[in-house]
Protein backbone atom coordinates (compact mmCIF):
# COMPACT_ATOMS: atom_id res chain seq x y z
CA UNK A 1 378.23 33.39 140.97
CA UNK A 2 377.67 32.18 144.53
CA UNK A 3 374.31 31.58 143.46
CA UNK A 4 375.72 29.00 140.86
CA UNK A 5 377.96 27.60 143.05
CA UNK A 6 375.37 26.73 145.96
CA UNK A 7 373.41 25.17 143.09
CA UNK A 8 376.55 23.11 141.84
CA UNK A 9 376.72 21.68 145.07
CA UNK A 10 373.42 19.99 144.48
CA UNK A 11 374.85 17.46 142.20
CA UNK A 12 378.68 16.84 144.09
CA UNK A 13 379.12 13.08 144.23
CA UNK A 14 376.13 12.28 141.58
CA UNK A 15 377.12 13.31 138.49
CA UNK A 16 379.76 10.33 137.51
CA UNK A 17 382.62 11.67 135.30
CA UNK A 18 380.63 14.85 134.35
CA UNK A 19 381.98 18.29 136.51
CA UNK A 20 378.76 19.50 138.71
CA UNK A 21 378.09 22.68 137.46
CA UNK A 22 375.81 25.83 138.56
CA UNK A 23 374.33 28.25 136.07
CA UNK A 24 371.89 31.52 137.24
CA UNK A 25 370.50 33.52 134.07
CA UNK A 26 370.08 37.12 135.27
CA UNK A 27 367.38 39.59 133.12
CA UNK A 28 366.50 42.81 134.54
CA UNK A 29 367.47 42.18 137.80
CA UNK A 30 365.40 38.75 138.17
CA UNK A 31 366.49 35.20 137.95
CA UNK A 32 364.61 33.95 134.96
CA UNK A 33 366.39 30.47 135.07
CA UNK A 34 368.40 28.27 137.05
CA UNK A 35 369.89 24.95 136.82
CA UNK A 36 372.81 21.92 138.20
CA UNK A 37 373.96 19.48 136.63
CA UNK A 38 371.80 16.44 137.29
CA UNK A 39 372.04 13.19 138.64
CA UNK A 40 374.20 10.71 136.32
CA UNK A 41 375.71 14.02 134.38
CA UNK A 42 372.95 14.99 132.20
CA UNK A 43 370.95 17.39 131.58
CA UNK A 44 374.20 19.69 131.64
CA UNK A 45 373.48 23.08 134.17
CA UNK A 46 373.34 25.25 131.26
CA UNK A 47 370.93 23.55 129.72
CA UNK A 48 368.07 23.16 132.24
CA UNK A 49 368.51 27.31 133.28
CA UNK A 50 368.14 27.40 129.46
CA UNK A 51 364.98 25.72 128.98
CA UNK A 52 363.37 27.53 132.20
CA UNK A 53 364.55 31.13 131.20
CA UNK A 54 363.29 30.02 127.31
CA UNK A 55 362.92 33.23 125.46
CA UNK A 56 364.04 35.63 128.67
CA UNK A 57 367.73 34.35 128.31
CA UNK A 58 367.85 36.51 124.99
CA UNK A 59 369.70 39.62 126.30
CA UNK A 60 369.68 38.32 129.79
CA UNK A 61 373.32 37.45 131.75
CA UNK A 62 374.83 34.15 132.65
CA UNK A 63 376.37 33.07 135.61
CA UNK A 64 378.01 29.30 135.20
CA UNK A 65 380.63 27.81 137.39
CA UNK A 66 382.93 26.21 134.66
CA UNK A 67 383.09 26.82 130.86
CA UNK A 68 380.40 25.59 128.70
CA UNK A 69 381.36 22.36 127.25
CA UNK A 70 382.15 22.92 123.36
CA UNK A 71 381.93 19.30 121.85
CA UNK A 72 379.65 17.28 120.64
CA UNK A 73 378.19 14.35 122.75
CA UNK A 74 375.56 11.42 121.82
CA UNK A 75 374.12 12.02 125.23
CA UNK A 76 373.06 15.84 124.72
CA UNK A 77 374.01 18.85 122.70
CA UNK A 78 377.46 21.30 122.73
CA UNK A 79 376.37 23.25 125.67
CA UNK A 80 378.44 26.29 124.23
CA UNK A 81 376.12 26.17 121.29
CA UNK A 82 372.68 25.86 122.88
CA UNK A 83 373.88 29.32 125.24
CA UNK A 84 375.00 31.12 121.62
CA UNK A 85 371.86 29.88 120.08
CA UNK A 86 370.19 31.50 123.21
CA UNK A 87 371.77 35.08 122.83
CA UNK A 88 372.19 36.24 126.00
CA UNK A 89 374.52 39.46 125.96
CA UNK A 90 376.72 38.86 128.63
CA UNK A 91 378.37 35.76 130.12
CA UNK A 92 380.36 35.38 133.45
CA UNK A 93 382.25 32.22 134.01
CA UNK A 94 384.59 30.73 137.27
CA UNK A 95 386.94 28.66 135.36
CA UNK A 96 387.72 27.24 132.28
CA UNK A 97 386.91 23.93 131.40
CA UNK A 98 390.23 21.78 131.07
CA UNK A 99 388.58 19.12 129.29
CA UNK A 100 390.88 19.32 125.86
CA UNK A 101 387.72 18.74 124.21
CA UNK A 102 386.51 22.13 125.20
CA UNK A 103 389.96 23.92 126.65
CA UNK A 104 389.05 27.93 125.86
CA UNK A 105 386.61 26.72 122.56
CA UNK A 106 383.42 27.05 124.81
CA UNK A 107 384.46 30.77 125.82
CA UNK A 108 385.42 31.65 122.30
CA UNK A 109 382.36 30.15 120.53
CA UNK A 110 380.50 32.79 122.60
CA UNK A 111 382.53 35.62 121.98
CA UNK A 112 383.13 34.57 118.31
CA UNK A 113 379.02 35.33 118.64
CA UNK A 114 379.19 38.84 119.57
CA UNK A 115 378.51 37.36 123.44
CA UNK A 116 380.74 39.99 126.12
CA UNK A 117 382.38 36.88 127.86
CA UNK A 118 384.21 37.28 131.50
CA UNK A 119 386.22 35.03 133.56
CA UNK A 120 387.64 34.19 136.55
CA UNK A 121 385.01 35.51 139.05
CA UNK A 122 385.04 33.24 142.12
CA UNK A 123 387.78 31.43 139.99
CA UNK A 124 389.54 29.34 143.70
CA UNK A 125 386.09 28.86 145.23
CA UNK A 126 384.90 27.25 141.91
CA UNK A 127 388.18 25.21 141.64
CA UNK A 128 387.51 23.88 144.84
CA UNK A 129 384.30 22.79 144.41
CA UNK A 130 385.52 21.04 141.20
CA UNK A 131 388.56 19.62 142.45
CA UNK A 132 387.54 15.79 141.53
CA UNK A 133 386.97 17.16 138.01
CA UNK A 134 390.40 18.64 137.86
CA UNK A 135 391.97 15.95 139.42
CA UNK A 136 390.41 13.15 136.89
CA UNK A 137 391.32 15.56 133.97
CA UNK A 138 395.02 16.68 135.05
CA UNK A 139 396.29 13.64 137.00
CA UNK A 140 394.11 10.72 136.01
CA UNK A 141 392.86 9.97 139.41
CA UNK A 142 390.14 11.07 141.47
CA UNK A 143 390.60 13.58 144.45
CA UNK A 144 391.19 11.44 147.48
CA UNK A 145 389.55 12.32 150.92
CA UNK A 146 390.35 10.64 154.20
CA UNK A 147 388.67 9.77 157.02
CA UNK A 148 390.05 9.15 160.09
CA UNK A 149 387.93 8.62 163.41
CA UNK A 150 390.07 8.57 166.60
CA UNK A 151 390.49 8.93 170.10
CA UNK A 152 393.01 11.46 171.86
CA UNK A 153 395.46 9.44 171.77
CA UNK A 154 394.84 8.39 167.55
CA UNK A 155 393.66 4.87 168.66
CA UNK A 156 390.46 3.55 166.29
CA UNK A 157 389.83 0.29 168.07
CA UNK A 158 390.71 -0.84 171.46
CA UNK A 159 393.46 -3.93 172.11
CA UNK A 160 390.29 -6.44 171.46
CA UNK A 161 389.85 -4.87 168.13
CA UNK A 162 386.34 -3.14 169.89
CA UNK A 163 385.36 -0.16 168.03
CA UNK A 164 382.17 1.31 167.75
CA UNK A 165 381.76 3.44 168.40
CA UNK A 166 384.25 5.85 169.16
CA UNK A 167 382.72 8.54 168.09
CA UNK A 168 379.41 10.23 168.83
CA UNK A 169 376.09 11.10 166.80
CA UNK A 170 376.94 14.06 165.64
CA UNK A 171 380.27 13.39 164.32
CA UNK A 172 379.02 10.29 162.44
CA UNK A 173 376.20 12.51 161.13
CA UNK A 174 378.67 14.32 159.52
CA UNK A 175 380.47 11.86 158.16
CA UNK A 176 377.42 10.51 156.49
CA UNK A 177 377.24 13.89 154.45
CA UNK A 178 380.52 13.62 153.55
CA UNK A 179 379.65 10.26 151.97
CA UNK A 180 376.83 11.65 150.24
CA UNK A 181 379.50 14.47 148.09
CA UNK A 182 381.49 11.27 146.88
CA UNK A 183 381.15 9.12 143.50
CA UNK A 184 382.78 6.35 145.69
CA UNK A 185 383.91 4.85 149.01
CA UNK A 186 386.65 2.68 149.66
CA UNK A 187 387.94 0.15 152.29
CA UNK A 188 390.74 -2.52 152.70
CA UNK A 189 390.12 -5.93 152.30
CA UNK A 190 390.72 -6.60 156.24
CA UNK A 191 388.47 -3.83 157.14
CA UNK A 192 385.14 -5.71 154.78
CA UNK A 193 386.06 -9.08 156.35
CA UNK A 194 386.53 -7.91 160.06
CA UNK A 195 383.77 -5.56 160.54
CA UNK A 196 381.62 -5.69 157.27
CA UNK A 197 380.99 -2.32 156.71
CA UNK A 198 377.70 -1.04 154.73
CA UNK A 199 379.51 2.51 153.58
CA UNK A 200 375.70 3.64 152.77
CA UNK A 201 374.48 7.24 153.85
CA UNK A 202 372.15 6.60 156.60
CA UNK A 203 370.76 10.35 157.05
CA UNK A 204 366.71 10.84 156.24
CA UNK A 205 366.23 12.12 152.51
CA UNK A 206 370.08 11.40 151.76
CA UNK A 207 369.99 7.15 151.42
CA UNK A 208 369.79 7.62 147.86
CA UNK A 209 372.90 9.49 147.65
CA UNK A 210 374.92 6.06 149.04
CA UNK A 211 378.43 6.22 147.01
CA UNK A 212 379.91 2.96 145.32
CA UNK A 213 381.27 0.82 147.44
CA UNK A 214 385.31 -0.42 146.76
CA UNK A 215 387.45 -3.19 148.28
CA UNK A 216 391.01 -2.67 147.73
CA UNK A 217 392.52 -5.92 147.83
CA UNK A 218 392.98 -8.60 145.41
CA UNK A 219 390.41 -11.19 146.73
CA UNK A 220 386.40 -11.20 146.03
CA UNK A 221 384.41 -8.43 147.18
CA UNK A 222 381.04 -9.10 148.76
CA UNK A 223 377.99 -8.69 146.11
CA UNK A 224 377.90 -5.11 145.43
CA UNK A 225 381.40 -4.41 145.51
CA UNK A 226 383.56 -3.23 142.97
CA UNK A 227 387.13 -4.23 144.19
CA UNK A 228 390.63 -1.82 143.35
CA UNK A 229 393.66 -4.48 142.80
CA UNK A 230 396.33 -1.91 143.60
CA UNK A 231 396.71 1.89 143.98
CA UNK A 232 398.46 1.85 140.41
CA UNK A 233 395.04 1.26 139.13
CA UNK A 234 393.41 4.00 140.85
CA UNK A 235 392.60 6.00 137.56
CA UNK A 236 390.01 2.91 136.70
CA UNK A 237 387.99 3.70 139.25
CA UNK A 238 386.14 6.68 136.70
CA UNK A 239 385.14 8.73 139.12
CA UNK A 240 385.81 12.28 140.71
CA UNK A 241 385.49 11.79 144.60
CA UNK A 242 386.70 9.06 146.58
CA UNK A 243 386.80 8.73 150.17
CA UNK A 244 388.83 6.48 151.52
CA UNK A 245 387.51 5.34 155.38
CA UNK A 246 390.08 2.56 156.20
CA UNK A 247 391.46 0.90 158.32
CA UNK A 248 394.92 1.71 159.37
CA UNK A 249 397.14 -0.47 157.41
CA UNK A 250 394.48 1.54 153.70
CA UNK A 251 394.94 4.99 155.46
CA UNK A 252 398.94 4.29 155.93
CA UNK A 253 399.12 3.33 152.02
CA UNK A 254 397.00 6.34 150.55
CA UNK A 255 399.32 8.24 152.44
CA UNK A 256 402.58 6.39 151.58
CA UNK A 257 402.11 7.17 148.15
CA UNK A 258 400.90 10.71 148.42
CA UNK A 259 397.51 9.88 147.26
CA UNK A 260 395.81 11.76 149.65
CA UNK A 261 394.60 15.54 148.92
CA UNK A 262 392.28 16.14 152.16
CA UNK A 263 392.16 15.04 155.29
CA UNK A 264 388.86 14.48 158.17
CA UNK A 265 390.25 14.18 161.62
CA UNK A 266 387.65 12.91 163.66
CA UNK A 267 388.28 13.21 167.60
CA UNK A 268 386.74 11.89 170.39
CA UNK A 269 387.87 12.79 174.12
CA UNK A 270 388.59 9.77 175.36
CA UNK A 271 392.16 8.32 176.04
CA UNK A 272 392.38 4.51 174.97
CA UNK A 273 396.30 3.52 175.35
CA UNK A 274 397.18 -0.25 174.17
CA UNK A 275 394.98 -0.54 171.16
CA UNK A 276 395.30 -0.40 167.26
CA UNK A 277 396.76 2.90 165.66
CA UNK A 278 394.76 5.24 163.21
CA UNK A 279 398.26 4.98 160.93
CA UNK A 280 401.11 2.29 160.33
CA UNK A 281 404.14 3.22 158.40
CA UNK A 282 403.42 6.11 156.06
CA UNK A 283 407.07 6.39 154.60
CA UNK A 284 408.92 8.76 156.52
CA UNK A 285 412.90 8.85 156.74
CA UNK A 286 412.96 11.94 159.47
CA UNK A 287 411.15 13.84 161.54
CA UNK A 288 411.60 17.09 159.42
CA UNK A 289 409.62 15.30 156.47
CA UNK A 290 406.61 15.09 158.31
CA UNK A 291 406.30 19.34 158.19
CA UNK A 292 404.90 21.53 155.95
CA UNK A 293 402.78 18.65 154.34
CA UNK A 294 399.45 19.60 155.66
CA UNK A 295 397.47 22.85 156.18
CA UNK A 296 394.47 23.23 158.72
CA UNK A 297 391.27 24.72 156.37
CA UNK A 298 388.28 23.79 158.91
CA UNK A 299 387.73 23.55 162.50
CA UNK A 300 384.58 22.74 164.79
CA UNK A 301 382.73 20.85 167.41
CA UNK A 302 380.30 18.52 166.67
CA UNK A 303 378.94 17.74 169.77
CA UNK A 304 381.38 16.38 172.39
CA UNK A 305 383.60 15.43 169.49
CA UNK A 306 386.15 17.82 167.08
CA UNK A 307 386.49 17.42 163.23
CA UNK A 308 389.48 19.00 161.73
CA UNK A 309 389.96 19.11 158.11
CA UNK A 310 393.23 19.26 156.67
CA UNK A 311 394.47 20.28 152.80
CA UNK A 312 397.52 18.60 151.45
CA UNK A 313 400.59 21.18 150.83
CA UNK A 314 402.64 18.62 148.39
């Protein structure tokens, strides 16, 4: 299963609405096929390790990060139905599928086929992984990532509204891969007018991997902008990942509204003072609201810099 889920995280960020899924088919000890789900959400994991193990899967044992989808689509068969059709003996899953169109029917087609069926191995590690899935599915909205880049002191820009950069290579390196693992990218209005980002992933043998680029605001986006009226609309956006990069007065309204689910802190050592704040008002009546809403999952240097990534409690 950790097998599939390395190959899942192939497709994270490219595979539109569709889950990125890993499948490994397993015959006497040797992988016989292997697959992710592809660029744009089709062909479906299951279905590429299908057509590369061809007549080996018979007997054989799958490993496949979420559920086999059970319904019909008029992009590509039931993938449920092209794995019974395959009859492998024994199939191991991570999590069920909570599409409503497949919701348990993918796991019983199989075992309804004689197919030994078992669940739940690597069940959190594959939940995380498909956490934009789950989100889109169970609360309409895509999970929301966000960036901040500061100093010490949680300045972004000095008093003249200087800013770049404040942090170094490295750290912007990895920011560029985080790009890469989302659908989309967004950015207040005042943030494309002021500094006119390009929110495309500049790292060799990544650039096509550049997510859509969003302007929340109510005024025209540049050409090759897709622009998000209000956070009430954020379901529209159709997508699984968003990161949300700024600037201060953005960050303070994901966060306002509890729309944020992880959080990269981005540190530089250097002390700024006078200067514009990484957050405004984020909607705090006391000081004991501010704990036990965030819990530390990742730590590191990168370079001279820190990044600290932080999972939302509430």
């Amino acid at each position: 299963m950790a097998a599939a889920l390395a190959l899942a995280e192939r497709g994270v960020g490219q595979t539109g609405t569709n889950p990125s899924v890993g499948c490994i088919i397993v015959r006497d000890a040797i992988i016989v096929g292997r697959g992710w789900t592809q660029n744009g959400g089709r062909p479906h994991a299951e279905a590429m390790a299908l057509a590369q193990a061809g007549s080996k899967a018979a007997g054989a044992t799958m490993y496949v990060t979420l559920e086999p989808c059970a319904h019909q689509s008029e992009r590509g068969p039931a993938c449920a139905h092209l794995v019974r059709d395959a009859l492998p003996s024994r199939v191991v899953g991570a999590v069920h599928d909570p599409d409503p169109r497949t919701a348990g029917q993918g796991f019983a087609t199989l075992r309804d086929a004689g197919i030994e069926v078992e669940t739940g191995v690597m069940a959190s590690e594959a939940r995380i992984q498909l956490a934009g899935f789950f989100s889109r599915l169970e609360r309409s909205r895509p999970f929301v990532t966000l960036k901040l880049a500061t100093s010490l002191d949680g300045q972004i820009a000095m008093a003249n509204g200087q800013s770049r950069w404040i942090t170094g290579d490295a750290a912007r390196a990895h920011a560029h891969v985080e790009r890469a693992r989302c659908d989309a990218i967004l950015v207040g209005a005042g943030t494309v007018r002021i500094d006119a980002p390009r929110l495309d992933v500049r790292i060799a043998g990544l650039e096509h991997r550049s997510p859509r680029k969003i302007m929340l605001g109510s005024k025209d986006a540049p050409q090759g902008w897709e622009i998000l009226r209000s956070l009430d609309e954020l379901g529209s956006l159709e997508c699984n990942m968003l990161l949300v990069e700024g600037g201060a007065m953005t960050a303070s309204a994901f966060l306002r509204a509890g729309l944020v689910d992880r959080l990269l802190l981005y540190r530089a050592p250097i002390l700024i003072g006078a200067g514009t704040a990484c957050l405004g008002d984020i909607g705090l009546d006391n000081l004991d609201a501010a704990h036990g809403r965030w819990q530390i999952s990742h730590a590191r240097r990168l370079g001279k810099d820190s990044i600290e990534v932080y999972d939302a409690l509430i």
